[in-house]
N, C-alpha and C. Protein backbone atom coordinates (compact mmCIF):
# COMPACT_ATOMS: atom_id res chain seq x y z
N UNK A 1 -11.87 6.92 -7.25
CA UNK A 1 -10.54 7.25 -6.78
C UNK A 1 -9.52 6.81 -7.83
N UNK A 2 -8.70 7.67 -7.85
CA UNK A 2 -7.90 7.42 -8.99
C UNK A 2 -5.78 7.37 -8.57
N UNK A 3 -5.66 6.17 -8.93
CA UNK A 3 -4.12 5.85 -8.51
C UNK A 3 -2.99 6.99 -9.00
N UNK A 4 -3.13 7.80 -9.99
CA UNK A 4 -2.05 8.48 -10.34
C UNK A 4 -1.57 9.40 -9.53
N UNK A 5 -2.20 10.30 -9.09
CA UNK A 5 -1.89 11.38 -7.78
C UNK A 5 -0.88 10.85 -6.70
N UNK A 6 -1.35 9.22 -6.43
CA UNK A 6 -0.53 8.81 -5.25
C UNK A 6 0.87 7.74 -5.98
N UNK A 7 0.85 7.49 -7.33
CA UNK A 7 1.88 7.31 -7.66
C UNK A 7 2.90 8.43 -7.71
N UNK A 8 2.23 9.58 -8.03
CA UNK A 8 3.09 10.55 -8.61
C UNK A 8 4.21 11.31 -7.59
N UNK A 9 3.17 11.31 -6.20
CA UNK A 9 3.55 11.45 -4.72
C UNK A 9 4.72 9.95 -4.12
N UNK A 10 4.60 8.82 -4.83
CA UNK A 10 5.70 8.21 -4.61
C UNK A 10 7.04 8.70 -5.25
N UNK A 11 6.44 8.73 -6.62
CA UNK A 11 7.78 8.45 -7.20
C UNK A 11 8.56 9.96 -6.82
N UNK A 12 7.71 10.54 -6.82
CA UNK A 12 8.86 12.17 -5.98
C UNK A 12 9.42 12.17 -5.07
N UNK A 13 9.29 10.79 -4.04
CA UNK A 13 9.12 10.66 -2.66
C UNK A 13 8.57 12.12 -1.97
N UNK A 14 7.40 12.34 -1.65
CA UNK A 14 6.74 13.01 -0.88
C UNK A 14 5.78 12.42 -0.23
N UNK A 15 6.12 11.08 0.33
CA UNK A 15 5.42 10.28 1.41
C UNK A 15 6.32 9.93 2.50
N UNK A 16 5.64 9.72 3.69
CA UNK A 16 6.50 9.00 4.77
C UNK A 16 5.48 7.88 5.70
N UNK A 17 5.94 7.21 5.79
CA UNK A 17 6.36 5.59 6.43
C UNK A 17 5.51 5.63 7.82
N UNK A 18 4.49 5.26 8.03
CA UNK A 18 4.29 5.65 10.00
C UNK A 18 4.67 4.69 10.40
N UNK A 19 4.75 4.97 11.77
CA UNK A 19 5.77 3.90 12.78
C UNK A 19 4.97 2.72 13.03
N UNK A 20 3.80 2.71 12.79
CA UNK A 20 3.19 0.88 12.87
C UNK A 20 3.47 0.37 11.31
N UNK A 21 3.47 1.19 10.39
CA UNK A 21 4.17 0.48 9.14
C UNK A 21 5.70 -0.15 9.31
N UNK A 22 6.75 1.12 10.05
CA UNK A 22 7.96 0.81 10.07
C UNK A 22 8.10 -0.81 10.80
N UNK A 23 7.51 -1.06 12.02
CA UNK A 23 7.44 -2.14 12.68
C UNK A 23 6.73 -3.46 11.91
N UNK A 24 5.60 -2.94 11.34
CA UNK A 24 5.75 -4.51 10.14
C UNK A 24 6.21 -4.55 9.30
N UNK A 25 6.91 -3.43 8.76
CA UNK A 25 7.73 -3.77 7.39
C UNK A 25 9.05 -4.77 8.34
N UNK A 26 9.85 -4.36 9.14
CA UNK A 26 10.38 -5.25 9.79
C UNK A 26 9.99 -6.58 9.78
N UNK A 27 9.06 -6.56 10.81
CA UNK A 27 8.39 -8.16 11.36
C UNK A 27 8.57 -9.01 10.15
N UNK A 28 7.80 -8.49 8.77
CA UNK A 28 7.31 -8.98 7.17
C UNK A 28 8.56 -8.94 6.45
N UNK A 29 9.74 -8.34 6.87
CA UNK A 29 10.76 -8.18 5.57
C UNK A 29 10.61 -7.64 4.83
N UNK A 30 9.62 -6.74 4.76
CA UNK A 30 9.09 -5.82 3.42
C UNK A 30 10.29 -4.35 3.16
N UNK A 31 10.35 -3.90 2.21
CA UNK A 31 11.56 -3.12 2.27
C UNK A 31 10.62 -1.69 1.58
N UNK A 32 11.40 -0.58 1.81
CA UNK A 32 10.81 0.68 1.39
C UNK A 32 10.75 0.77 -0.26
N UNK A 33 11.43 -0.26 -0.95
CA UNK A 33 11.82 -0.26 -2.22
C UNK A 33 10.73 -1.05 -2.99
N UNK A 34 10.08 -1.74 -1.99
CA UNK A 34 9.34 -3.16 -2.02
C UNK A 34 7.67 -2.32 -2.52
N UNK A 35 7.86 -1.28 -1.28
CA UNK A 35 6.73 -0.64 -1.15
C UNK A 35 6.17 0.33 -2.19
N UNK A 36 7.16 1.07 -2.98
CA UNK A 36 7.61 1.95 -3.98
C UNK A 36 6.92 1.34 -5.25
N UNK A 37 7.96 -0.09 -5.40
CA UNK A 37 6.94 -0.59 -6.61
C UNK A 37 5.43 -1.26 -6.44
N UNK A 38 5.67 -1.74 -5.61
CA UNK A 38 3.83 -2.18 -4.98
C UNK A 38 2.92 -1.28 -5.53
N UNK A 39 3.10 0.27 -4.99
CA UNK A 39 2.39 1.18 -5.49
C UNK A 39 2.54 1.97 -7.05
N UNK A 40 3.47 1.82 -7.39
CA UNK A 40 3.77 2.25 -8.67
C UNK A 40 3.14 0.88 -9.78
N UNK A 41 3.50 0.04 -9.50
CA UNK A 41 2.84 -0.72 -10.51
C UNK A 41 1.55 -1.49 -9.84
N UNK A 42 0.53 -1.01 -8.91
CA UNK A 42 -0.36 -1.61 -8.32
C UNK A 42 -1.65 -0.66 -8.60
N UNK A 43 -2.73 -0.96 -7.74
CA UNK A 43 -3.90 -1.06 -8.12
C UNK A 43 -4.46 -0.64 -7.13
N UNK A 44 -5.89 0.33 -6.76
CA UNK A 44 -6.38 0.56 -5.82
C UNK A 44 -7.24 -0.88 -6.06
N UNK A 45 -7.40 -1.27 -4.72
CA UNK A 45 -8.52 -2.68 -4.70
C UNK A 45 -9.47 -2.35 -3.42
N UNK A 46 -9.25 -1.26 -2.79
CA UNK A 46 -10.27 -0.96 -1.37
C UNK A 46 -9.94 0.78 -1.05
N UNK A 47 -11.77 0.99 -0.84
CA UNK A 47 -11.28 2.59 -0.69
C UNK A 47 -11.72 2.54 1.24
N UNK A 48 -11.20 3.62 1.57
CA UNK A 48 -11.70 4.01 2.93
C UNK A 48 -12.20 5.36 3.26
N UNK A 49 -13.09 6.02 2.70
CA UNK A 49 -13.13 7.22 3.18
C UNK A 49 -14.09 7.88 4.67
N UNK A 50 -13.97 6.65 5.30
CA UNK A 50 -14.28 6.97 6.77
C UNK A 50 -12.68 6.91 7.71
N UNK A 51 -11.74 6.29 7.08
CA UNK A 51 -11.24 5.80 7.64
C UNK A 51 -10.67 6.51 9.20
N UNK A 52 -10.12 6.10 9.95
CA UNK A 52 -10.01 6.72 11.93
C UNK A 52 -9.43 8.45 11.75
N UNK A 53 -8.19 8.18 10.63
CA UNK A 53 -7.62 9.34 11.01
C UNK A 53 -7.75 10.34 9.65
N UNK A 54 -8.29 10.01 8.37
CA UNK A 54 -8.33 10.35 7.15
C UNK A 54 -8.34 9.28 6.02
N UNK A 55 -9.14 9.51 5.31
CA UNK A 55 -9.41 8.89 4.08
C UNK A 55 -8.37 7.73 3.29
N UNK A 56 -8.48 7.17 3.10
CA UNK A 56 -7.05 6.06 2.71
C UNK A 56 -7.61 5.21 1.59
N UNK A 57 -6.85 4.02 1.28
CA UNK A 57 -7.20 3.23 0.35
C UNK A 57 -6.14 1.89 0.35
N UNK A 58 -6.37 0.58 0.02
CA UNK A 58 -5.74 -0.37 -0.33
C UNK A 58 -5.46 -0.50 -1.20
N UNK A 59 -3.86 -0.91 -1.65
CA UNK A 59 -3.17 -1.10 -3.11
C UNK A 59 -2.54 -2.08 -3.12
N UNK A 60 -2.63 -3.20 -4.81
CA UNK A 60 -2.48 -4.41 -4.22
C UNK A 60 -1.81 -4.25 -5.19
N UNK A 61 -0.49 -4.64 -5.54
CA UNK A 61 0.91 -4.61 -6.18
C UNK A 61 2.28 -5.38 -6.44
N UNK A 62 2.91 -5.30 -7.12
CA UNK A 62 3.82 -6.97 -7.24
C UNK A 62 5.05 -5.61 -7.63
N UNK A 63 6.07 -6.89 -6.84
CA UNK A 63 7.49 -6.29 -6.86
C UNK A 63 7.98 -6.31 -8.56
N UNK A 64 9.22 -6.13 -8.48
CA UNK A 64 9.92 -6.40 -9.56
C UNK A 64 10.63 -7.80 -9.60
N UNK A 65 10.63 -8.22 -8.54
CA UNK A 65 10.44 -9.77 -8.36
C UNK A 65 9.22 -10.74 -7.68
N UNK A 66 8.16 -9.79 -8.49
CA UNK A 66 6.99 -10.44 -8.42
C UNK A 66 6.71 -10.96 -6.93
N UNK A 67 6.77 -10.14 -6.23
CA UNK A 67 5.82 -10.52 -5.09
C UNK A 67 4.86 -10.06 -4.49
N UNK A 68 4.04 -9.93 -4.33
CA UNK A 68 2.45 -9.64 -3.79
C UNK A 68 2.70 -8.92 -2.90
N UNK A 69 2.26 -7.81 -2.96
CA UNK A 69 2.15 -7.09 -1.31
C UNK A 69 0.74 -6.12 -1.39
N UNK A 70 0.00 -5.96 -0.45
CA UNK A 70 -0.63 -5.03 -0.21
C UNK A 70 -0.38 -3.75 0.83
N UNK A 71 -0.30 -2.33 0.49
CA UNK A 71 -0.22 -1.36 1.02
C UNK A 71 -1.00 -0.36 1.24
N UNK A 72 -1.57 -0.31 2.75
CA UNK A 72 -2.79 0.93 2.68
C UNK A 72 -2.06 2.04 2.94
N UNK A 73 -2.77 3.46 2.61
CA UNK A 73 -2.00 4.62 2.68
C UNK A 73 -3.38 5.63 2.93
N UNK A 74 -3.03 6.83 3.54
CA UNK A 74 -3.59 8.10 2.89
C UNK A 74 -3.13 8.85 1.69
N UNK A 75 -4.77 9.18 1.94
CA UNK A 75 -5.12 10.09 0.32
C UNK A 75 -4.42 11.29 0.29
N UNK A 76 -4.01 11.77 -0.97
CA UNK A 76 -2.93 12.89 -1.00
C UNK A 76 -4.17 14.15 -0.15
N UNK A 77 -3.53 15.49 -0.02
CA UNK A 77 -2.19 15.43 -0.13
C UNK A 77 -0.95 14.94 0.75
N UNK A 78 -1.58 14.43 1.41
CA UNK A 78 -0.34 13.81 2.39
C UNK A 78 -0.83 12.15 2.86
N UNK A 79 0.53 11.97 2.13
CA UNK A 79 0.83 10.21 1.28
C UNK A 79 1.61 9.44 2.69
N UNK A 80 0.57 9.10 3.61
CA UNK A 80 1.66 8.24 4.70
C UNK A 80 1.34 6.51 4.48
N UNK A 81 2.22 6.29 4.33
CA UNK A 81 1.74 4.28 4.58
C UNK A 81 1.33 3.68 6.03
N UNK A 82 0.27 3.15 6.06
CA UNK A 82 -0.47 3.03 7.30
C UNK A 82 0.35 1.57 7.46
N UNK A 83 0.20 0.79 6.70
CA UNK A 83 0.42 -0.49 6.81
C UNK A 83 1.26 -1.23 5.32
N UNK A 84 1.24 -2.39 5.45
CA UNK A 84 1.63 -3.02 4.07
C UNK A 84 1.77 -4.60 4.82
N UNK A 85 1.22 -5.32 4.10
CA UNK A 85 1.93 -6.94 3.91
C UNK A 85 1.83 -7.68 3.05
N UNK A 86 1.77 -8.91 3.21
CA UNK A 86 1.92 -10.15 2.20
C UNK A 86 0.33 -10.23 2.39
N UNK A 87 -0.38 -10.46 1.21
CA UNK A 87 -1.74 -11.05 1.44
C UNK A 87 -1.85 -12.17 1.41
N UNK A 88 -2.84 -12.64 2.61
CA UNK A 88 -3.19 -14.25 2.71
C UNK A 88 -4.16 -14.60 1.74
N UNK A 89 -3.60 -16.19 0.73
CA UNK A 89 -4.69 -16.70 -0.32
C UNK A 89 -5.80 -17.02 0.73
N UNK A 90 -5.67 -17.17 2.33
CA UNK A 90 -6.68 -17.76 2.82
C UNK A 90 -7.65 -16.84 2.91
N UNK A 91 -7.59 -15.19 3.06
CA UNK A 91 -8.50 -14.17 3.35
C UNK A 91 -8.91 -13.69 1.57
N UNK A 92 -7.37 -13.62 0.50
CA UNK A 92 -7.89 -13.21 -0.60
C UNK A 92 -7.99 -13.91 -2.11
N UNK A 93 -8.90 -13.63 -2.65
CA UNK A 93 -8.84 -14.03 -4.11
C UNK A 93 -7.86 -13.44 -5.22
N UNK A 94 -6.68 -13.88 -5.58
CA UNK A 94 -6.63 -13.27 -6.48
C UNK A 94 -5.61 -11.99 -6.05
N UNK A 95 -5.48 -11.88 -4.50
CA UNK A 95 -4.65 -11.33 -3.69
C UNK A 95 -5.59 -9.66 -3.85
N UNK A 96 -6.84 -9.90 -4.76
CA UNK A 96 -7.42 -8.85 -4.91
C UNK A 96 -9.20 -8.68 -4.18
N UNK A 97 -9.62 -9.55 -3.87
CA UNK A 97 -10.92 -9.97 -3.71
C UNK A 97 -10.85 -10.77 -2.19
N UNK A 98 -11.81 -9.41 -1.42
CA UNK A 98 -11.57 -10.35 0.08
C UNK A 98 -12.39 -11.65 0.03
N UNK A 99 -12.73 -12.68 0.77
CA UNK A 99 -12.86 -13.71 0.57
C UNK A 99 -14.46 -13.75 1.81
C-alpha cells in the first residue's frame, strides 16, 4: 500500500471527516489542520483490508508542531477519517510499533 494517492486526496481536500472522528477530534483537541499534516507528512504503519465497512489503513504522523497523532482512514477512492488520536507510549513503540 502506498501513501501518495491518499496524500494527494488530502491535499485537494477530497476527503471527509465521519461523525465518530468529528466527536474525538473534539474529546482529543485534535484539529482538521492537525489531521492534514499527520497525513501529509506521515506514514502508513497498519493496513486493514478486511476492515467492517472497507479497506483502510493507519497513519502515524507529526504536526508542524511536532505532535504525534495517529489517523485511520479509507482507501481511496473515497478518503473518510474513521478515527485519529494521540498514541499511547503505553500501547506503542516508537508511536509506530504496537506493543
Amino acid at each position: 500500500m502506498v501513501i501518495k494517492p491518499i496524500r494527494d486526496r488530502i491535499l485537494e481536500s477530497k476527503y471527509r471527516i465521519s461523525d465518530h472522528a468529528v466527536k474525538q477530534m473534539i474529546k482529543r483537541s485534535i484539529t482538521r489542520l492537525e489531521i492534514e499534516e499527520a497525513v501529509i507528512n506521515g506514514e502508513i504503519i497498519e493496513e486493514y483490508p478486511d476492515d467492517k465497512y472497507s479497506p483502510s489503513c493507519l497513519i502515524y504522523g507529526r504536526t508542524r508542531t511536532e505532535k504525534d497523532l495517529h489517523v485511520q482512514l479509507s482507501l481511496p477512492p473515497s478518503i473518510i477519517v474513521i478515527t485519529t488520536y494521540d498514541p499511547d507510549p503505553e500501547e506503542w513503540i516508537n508511536c509506530k510499533i504496537r506493543r
